[in-house]
C-alpha atoms as a PDB file:
ATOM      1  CA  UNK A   1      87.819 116.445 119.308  1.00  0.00           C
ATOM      2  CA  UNK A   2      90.178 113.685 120.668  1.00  0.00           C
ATOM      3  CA  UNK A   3      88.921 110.375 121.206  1.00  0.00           C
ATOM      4  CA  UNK A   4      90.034 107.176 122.850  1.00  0.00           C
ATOM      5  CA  UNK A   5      90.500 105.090 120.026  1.00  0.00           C
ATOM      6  CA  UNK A   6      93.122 101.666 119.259  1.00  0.00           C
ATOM      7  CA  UNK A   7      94.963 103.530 116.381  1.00  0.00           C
ATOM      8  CA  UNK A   8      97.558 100.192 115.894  1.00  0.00           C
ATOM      9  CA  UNK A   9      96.232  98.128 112.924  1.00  0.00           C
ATOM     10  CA  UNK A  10      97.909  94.564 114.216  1.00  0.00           C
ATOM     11  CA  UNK A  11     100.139  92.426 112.223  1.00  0.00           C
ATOM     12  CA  UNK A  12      98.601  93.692 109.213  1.00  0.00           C
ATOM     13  CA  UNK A  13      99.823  96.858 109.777  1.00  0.00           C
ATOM     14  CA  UNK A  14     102.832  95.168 110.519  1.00  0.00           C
ATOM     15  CA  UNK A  15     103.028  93.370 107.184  1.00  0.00           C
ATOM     16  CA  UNK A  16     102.350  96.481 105.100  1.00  0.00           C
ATOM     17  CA  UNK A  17     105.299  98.571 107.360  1.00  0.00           C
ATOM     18  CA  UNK A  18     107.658  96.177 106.735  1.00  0.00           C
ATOM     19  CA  UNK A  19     106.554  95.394 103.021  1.00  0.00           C
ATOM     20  CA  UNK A  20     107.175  99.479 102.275  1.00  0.00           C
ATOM     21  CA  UNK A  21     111.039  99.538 104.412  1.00  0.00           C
ATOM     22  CA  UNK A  22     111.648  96.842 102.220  1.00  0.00           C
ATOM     23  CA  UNK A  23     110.980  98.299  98.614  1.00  0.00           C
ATOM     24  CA  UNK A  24     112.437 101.281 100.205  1.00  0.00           C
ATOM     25  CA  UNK A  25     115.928 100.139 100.810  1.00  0.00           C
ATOM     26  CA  UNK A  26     116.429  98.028  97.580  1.00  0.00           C
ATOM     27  CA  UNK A  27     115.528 101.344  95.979  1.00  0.00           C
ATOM     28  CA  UNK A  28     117.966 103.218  97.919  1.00  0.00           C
ATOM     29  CA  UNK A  29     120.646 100.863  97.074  1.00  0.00           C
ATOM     30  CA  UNK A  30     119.795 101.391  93.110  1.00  0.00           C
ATOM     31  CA  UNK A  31     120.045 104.876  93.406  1.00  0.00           C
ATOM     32  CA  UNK A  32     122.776 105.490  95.537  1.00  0.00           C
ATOM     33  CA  UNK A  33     124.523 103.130  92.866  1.00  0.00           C
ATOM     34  CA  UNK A  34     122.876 104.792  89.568  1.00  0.00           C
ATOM     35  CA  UNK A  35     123.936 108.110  91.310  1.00  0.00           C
ATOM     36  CA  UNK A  36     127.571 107.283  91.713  1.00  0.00           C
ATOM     37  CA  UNK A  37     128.175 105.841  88.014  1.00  0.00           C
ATOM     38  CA  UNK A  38     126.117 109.098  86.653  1.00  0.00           C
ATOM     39  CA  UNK A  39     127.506 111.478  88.851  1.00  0.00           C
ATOM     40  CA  UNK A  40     123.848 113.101  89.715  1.00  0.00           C
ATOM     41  CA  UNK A  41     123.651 114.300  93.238  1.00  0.00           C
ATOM     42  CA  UNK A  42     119.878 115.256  92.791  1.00  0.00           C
ATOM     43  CA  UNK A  43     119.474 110.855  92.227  1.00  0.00           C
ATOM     44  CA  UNK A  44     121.773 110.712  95.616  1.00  0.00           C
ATOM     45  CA  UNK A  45     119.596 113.461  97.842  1.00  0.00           C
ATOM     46  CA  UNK A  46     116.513 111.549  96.740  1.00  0.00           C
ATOM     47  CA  UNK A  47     118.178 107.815  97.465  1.00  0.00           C
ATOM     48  CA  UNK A  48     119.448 109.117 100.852  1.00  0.00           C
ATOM     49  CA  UNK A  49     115.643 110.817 101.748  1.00  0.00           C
ATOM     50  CA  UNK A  50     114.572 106.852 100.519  1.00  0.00           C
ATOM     51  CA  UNK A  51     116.767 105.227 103.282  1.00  0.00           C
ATOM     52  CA  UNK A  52     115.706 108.204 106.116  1.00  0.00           C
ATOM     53  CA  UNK A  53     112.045 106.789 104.871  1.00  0.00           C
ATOM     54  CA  UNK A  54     113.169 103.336 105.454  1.00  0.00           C
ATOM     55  CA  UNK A  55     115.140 103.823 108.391  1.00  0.00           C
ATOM     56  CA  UNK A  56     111.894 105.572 109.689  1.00  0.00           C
ATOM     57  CA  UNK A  57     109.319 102.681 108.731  1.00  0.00           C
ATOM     58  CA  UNK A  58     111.991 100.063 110.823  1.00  0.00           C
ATOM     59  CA  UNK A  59     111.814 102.837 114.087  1.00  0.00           C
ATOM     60  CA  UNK A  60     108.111 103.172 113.371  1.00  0.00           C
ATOM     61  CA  UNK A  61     107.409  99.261 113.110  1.00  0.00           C
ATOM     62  CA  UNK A  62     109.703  98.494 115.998  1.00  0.00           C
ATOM     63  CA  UNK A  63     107.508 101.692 118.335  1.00  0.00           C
ATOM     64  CA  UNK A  64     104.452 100.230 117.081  1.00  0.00           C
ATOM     65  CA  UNK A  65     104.759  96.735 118.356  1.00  0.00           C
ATOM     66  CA  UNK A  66     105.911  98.293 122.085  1.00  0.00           C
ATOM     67  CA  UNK A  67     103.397 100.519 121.942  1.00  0.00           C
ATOM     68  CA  UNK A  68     100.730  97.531 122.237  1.00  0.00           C
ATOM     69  CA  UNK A  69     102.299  96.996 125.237  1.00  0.00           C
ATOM     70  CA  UNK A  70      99.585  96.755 127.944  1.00  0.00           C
ATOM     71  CA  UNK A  71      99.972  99.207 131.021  1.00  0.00           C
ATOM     72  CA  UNK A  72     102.420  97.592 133.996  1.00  0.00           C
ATOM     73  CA  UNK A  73     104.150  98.982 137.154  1.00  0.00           C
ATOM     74  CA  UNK A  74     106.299 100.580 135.205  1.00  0.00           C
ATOM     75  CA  UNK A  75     104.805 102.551 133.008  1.00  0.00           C
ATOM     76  CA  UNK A  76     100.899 102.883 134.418  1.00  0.00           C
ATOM     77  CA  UNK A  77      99.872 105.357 131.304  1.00  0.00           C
ATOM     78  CA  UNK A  78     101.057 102.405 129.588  1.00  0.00           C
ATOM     79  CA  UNK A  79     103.304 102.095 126.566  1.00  0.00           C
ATOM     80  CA  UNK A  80     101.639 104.482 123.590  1.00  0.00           C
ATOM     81  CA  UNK A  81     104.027 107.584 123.550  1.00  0.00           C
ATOM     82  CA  UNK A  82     106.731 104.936 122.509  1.00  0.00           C
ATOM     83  CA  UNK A  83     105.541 106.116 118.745  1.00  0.00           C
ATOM     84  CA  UNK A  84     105.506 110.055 119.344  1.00  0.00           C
ATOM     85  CA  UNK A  85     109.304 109.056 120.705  1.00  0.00           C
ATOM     86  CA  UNK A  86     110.550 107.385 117.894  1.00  0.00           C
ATOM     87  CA  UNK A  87     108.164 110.207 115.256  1.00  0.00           C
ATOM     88  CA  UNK A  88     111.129 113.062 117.340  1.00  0.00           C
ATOM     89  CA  UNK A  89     113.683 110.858 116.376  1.00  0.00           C
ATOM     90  CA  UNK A  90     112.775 110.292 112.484  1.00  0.00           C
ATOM     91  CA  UNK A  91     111.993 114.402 112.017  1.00  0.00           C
ATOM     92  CA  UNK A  92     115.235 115.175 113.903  1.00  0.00           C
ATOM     93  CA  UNK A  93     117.291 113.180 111.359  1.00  0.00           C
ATOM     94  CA  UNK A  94     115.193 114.328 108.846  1.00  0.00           C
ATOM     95  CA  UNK A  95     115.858 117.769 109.402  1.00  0.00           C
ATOM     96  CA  UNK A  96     119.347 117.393 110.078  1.00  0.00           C
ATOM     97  CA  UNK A  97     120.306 115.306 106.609  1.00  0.00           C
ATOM     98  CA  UNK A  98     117.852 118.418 104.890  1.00  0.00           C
ATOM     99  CA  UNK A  99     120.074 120.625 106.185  1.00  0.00           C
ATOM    100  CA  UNK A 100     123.182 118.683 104.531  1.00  0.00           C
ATOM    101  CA  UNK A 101     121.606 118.182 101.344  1.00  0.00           C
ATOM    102  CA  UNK A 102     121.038 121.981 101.046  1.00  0.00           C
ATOM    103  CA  UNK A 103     125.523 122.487 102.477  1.00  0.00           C
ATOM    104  CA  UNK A 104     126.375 119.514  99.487  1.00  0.00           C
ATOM    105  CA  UNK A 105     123.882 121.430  96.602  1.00  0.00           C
ATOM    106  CA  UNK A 106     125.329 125.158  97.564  1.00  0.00           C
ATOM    107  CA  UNK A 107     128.948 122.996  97.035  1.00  0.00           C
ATOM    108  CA  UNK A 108     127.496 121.584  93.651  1.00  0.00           C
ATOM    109  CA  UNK A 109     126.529 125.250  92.579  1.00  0.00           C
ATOM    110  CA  UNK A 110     129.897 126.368  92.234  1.00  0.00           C
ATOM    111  CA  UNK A 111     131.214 123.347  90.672  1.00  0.00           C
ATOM    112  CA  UNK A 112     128.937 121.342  88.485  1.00  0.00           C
ATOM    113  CA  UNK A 113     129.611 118.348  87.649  1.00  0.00           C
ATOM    114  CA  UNK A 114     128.956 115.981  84.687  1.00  0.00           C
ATOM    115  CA  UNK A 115     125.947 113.648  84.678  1.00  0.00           C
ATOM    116  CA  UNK A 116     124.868 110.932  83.196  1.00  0.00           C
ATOM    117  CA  UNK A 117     121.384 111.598  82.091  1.00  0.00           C
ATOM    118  CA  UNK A 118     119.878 108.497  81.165  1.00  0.00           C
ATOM    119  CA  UNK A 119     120.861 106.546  84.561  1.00  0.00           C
ATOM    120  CA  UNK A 120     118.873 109.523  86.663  1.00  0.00           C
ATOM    121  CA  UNK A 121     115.801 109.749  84.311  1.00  0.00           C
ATOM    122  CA  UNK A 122     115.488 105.454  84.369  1.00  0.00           C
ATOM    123  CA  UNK A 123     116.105 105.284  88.420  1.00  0.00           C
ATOM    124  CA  UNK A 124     114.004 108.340  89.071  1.00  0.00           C
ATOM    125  CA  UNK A 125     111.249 106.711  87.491  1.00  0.00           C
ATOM    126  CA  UNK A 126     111.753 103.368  88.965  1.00  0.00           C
ATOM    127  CA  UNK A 127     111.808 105.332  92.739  1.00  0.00           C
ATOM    128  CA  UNK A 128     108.733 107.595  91.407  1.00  0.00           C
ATOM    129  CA  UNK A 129     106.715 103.560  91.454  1.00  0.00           C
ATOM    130  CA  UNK A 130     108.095 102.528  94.651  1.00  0.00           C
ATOM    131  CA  UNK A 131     107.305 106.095  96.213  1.00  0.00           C
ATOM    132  CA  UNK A 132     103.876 105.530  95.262  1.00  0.00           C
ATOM    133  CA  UNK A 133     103.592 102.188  96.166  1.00  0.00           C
ATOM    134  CA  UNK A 134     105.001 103.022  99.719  1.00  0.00           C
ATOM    135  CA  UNK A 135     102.308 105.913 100.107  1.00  0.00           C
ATOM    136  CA  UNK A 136      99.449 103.424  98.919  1.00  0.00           C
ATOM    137  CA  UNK A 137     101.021 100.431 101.634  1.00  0.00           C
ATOM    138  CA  UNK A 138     100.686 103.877 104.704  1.00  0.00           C
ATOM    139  CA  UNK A 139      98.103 105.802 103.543  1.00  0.00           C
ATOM    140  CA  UNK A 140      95.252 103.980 105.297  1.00  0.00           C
ATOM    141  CA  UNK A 141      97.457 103.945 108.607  1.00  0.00           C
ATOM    142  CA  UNK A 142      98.292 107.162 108.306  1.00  0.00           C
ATOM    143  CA  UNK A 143      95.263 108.715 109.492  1.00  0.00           C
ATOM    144  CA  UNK A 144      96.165 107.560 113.377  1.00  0.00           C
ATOM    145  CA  UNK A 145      99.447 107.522 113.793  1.00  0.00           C
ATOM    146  CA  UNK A 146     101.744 110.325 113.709  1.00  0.00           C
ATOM    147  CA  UNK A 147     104.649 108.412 112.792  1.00  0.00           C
ATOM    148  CA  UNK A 148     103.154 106.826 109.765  1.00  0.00           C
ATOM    149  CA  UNK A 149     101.365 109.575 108.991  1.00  0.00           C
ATOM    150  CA  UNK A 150     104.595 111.328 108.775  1.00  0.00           C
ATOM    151  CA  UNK A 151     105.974 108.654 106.844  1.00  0.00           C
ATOM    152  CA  UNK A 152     103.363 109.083 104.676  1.00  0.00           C
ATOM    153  CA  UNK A 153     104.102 112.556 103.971  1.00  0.00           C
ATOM    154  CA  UNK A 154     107.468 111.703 103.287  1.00  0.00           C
ATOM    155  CA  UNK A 155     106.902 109.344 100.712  1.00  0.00           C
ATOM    156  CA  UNK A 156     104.790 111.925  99.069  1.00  0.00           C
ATOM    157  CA  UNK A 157     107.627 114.462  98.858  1.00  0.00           C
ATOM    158  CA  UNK A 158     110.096 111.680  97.528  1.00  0.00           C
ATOM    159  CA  UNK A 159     107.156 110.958  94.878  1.00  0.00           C
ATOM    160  CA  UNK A 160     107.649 114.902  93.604  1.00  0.00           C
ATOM    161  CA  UNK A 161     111.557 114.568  94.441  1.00  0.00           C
ATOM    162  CA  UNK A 162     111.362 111.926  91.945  1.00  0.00           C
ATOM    163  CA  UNK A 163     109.777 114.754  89.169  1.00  0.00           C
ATOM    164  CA  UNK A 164     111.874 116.542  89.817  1.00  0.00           C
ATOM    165  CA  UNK A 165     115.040 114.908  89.444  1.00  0.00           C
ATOM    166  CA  UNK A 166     113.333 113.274  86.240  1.00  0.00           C
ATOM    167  CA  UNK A 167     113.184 116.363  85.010  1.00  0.00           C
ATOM    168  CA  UNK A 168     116.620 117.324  85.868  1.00  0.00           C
ATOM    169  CA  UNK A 169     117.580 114.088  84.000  1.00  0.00           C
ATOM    170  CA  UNK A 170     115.724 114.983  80.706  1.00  0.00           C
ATOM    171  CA  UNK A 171     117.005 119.011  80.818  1.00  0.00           C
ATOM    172  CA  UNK A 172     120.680 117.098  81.055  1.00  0.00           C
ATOM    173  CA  UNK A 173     119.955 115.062  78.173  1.00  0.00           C
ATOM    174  CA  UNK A 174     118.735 118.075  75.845  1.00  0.00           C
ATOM    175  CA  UNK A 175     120.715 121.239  76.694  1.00  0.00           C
ATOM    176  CA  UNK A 176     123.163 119.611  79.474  1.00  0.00           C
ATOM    177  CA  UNK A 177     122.320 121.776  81.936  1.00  0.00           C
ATOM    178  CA  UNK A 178     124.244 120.599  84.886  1.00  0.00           C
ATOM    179  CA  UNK A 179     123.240 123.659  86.792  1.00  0.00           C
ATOM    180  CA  UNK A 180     119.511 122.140  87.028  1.00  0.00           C
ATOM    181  CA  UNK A 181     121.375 119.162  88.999  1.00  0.00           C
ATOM    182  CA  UNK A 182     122.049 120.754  92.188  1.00  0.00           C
ATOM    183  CA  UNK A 183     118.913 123.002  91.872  1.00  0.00           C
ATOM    184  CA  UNK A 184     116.501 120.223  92.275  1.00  0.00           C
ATOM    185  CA  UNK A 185     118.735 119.262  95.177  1.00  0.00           C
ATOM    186  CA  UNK A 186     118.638 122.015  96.699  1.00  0.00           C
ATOM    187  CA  UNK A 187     114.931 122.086  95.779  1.00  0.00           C
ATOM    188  CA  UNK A 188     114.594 118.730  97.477  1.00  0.00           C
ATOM    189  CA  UNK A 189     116.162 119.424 100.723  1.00  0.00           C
ATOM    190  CA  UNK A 190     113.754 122.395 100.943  1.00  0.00           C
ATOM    191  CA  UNK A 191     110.465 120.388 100.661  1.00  0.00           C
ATOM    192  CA  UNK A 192     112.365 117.495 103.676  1.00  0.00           C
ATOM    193  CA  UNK A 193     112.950 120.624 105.467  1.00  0.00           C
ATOM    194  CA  UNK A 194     109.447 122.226 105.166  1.00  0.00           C
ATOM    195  CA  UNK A 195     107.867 118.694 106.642  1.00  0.00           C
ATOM    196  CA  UNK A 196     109.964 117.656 108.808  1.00  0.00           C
ATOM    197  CA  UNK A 197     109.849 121.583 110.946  1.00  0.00           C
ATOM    198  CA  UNK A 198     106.142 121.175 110.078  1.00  0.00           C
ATOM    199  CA  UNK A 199     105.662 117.473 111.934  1.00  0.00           C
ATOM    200  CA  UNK A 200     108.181 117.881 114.654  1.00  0.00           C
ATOM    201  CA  UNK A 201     105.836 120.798 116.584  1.00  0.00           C
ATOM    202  CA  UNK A 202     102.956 118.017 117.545  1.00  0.00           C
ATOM    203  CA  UNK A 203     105.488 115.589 118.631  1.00  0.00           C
ATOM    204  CA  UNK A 204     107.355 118.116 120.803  1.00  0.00           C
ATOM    205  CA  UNK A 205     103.827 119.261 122.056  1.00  0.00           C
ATOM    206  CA  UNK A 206     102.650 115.973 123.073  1.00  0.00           C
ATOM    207  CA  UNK A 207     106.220 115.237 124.732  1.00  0.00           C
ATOM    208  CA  UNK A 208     105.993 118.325 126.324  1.00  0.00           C
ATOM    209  CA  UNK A 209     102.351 117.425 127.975  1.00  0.00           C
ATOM    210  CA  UNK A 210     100.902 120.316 126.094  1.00  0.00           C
ATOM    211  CA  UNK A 211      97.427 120.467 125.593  1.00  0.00           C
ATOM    212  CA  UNK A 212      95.611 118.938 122.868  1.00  0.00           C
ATOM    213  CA  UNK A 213      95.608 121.279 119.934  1.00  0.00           C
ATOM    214  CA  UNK A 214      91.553 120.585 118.465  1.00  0.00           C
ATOM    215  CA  UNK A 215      90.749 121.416 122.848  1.00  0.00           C
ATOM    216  CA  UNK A 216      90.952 124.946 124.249  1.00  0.00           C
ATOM    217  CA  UNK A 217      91.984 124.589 128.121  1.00  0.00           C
ATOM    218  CA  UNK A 218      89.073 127.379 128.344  1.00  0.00           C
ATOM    219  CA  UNK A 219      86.714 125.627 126.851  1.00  0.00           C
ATOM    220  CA  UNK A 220      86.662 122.828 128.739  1.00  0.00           C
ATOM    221  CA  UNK A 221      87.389 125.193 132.016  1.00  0.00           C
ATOM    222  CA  UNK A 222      83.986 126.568 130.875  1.00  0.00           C
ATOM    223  CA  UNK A 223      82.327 123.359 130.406  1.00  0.00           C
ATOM    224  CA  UNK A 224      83.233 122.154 134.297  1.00  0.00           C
ATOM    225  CA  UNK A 225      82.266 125.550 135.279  1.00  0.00           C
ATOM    226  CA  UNK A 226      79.309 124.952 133.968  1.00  0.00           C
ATOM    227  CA  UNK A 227      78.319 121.790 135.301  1.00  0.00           C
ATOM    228  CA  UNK A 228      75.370 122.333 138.346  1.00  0.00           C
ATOM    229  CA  UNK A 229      77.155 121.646 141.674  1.00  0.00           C
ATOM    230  CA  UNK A 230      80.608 123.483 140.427  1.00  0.00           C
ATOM    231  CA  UNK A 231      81.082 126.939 142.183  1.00  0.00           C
ATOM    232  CA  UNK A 232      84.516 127.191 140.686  1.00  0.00           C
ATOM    233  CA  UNK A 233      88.093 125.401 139.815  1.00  0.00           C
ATOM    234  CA  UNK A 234      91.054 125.783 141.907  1.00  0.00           C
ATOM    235  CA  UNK A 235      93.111 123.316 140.102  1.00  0.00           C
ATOM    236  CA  UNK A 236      93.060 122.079 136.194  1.00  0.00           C
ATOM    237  CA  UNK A 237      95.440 119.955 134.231  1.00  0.00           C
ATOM    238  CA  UNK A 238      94.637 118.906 130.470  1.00  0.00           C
ATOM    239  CA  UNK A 239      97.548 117.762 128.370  1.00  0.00           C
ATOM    240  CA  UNK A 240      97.796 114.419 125.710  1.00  0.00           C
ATOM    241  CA  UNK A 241      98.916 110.786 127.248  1.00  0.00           C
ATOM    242  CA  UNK A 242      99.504 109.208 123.931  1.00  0.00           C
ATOM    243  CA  UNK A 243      98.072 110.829 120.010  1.00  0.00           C
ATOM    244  CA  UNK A 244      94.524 108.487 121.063  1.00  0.00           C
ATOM    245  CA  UNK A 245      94.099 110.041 124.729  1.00  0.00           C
ATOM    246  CA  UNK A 246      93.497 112.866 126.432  1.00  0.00           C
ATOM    247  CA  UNK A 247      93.736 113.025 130.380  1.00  0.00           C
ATOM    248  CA  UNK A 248      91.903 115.850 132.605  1.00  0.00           C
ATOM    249  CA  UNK A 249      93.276 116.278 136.112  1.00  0.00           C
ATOM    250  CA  UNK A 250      90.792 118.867 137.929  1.00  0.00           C
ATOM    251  CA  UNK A 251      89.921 119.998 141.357  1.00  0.00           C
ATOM    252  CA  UNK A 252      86.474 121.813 142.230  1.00  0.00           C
ATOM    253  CA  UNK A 253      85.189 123.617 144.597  1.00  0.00           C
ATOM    254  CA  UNK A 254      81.525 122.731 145.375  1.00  0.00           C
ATOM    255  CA  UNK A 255      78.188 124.631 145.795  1.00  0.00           C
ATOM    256  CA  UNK A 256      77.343 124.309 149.716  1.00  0.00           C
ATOM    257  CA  UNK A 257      75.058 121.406 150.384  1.00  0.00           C
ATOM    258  CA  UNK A 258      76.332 119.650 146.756  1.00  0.00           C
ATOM    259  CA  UNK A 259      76.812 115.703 146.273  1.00  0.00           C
ATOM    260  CA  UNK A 260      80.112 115.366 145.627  1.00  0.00           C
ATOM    261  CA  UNK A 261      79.866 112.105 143.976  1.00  0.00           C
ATOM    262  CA  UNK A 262      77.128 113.026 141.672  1.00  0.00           C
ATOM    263  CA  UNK A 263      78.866 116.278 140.912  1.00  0.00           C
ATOM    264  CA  UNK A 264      82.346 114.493 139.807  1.00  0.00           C
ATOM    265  CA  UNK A 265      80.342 112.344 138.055  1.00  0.00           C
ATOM    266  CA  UNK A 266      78.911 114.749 136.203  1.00  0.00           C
ATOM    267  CA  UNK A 267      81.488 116.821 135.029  1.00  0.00           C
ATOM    268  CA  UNK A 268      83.386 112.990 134.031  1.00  0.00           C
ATOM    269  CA  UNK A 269      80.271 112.907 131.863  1.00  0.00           C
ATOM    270  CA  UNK A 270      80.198 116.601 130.465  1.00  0.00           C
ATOM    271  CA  UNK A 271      84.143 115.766 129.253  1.00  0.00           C
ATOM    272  CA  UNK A 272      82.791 113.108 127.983  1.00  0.00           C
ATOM    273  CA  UNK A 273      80.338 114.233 126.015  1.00  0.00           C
ATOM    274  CA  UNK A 274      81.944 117.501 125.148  1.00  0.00           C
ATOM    275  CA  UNK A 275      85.516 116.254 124.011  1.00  0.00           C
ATOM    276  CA  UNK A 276      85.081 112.762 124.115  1.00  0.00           C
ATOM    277  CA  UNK A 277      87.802 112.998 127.283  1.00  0.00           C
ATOM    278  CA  UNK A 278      87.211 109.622 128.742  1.00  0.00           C
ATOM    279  CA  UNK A 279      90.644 109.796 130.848  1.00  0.00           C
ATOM    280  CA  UNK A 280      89.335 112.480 133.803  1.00  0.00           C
ATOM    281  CA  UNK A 281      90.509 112.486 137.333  1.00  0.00           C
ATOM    282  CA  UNK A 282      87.665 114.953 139.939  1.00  0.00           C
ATOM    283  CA  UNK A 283      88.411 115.766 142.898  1.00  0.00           C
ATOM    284  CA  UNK A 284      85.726 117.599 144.630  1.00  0.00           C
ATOM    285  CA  UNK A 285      86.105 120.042 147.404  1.00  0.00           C
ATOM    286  CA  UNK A 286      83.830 121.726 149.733  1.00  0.00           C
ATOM    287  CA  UNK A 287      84.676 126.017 149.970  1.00  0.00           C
END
């Protein structure tokens, strides 16, 4: 059931977003350095998905601060979709950088290439840490906001990216395996692949003015229908304004000899009450 809620923690929020880009970015340095002297391109995929996570956190902080924009001439629904923007933009690069992880592994198949074990099993650990400490700094923001929440999720699969190239690491260092290098890559790209197609539908749904997807448009067609004054609705319009609201649009047709007033304002109430819809527009009609 959508509610009208202020999902935007403040400047604490704030603090914590920028806390996690940073940790994020000095750990993609490290590993895009430790990767390079070891030769692991597992330690590589995982420092670029770090910096697509950090990269995301700066577009996330930056769309959370204009979406507490108040409403203006401008923009009357006022400024809230500016996260589900910038959540299309993160999942698009996501995808797209999965998708070249998986081109550069399929390379790495077919020509493996020596690796420095010790390097990738110390940075993968260090990166497993920040990972972690990144998901704790999101996690309790992640519950309202698409974009962190998806940053959230990312962090996660970095966290098991960082298993896995750990164990790549250690296989290296006991039966130098190089094989297992561009597995876990390819392994890796996978998982970014499997969130970001998973996270970009709502975004694309909401941009789209779909419907909310916890409201059936027949259920609340029902609910209006079934709302005393209501003979029936020539005209209905339900869709998201921001991940917090949901706006009905709806004109009925009245029972003869019905109070319009009193019947708009009950079906404003019945939305209400129903889907917690607190964004309605009535317009009643006589037949």
């Amino acid at each position: 059931m959508p509610h009208d809620h202020a999902h935007h923690a403040g400047p604490d929020g704030d603090r914590r977003v920028a806390l996690a880009v940073g940790v994020n970015i000095v750990l993609t340095v490290a590993q895009v350095v430790g990767g390079l002297l070891s030769g692991s391109l597992a330690l590589i995929a995982d420092a670029l998905h770090n910096l697509s996570d950090a990269l995301s956190l700066i577009i996330a902080l930056v769309a959370r601060r204009i979406a507490r924009r108040p409403a203006d001439d401008q923009m009357t629904f006022g400024y809230g979709r500016a996260e589900v923007v910038a959540a299309l933009v993160n999942l698009t690069t996501l995808i797209v950088l999965g998708l070249f992880l998986i081109y550069e592994g399929i390379g790495r198949l077919f020509d493996p290439q020596p690796i420095d074990g010790w390097i990738v099993v110390i940075l993968a650990a260090i990166a497993l840490v920040v990972d972690l400490v990144t998901a704790f700094l999101t996690y309790a923001m992640a519950k309202g906001s698409m974009n962190i929440r998806a940053a959230f999720l990312h962090n996660l699969a970095d966290a098991l990216g960082s298993v896995g190239v750990i164990v790549a690491g250690t296989l290296v260092l006991l039966y130098d395996w190089r094989l297992v290098d561009p597995i876990v890559t390819l392994a890796i790209a996978a998982y970014i692949l499997w969130h970001g197609v998973a996270e970009i539908g709502p975004a694309i749904r909401l941009l789209m003015l779909g419907t909310p997807p916890e409201v059936e448009t027949g259920a609340v067609r029902e609910a209006i229908d079934g709302v005393e004054g209501v003979a029936r609705i020539s005209h209905l319009h339900l869709w998201q304004i921001d991940e917090g609201k949901t706006s009905v649009e709806a004109r009925v047709v009245l029972i003869a000899g019905s109070d319009p007033v009193a019947t708009a304002r009950a079906v404003k109430a019945e939305l209400h009450d129903r889907f917690g819809i607190a964004h309605a527009t009535v317009e009643p009609q006589q037949d």
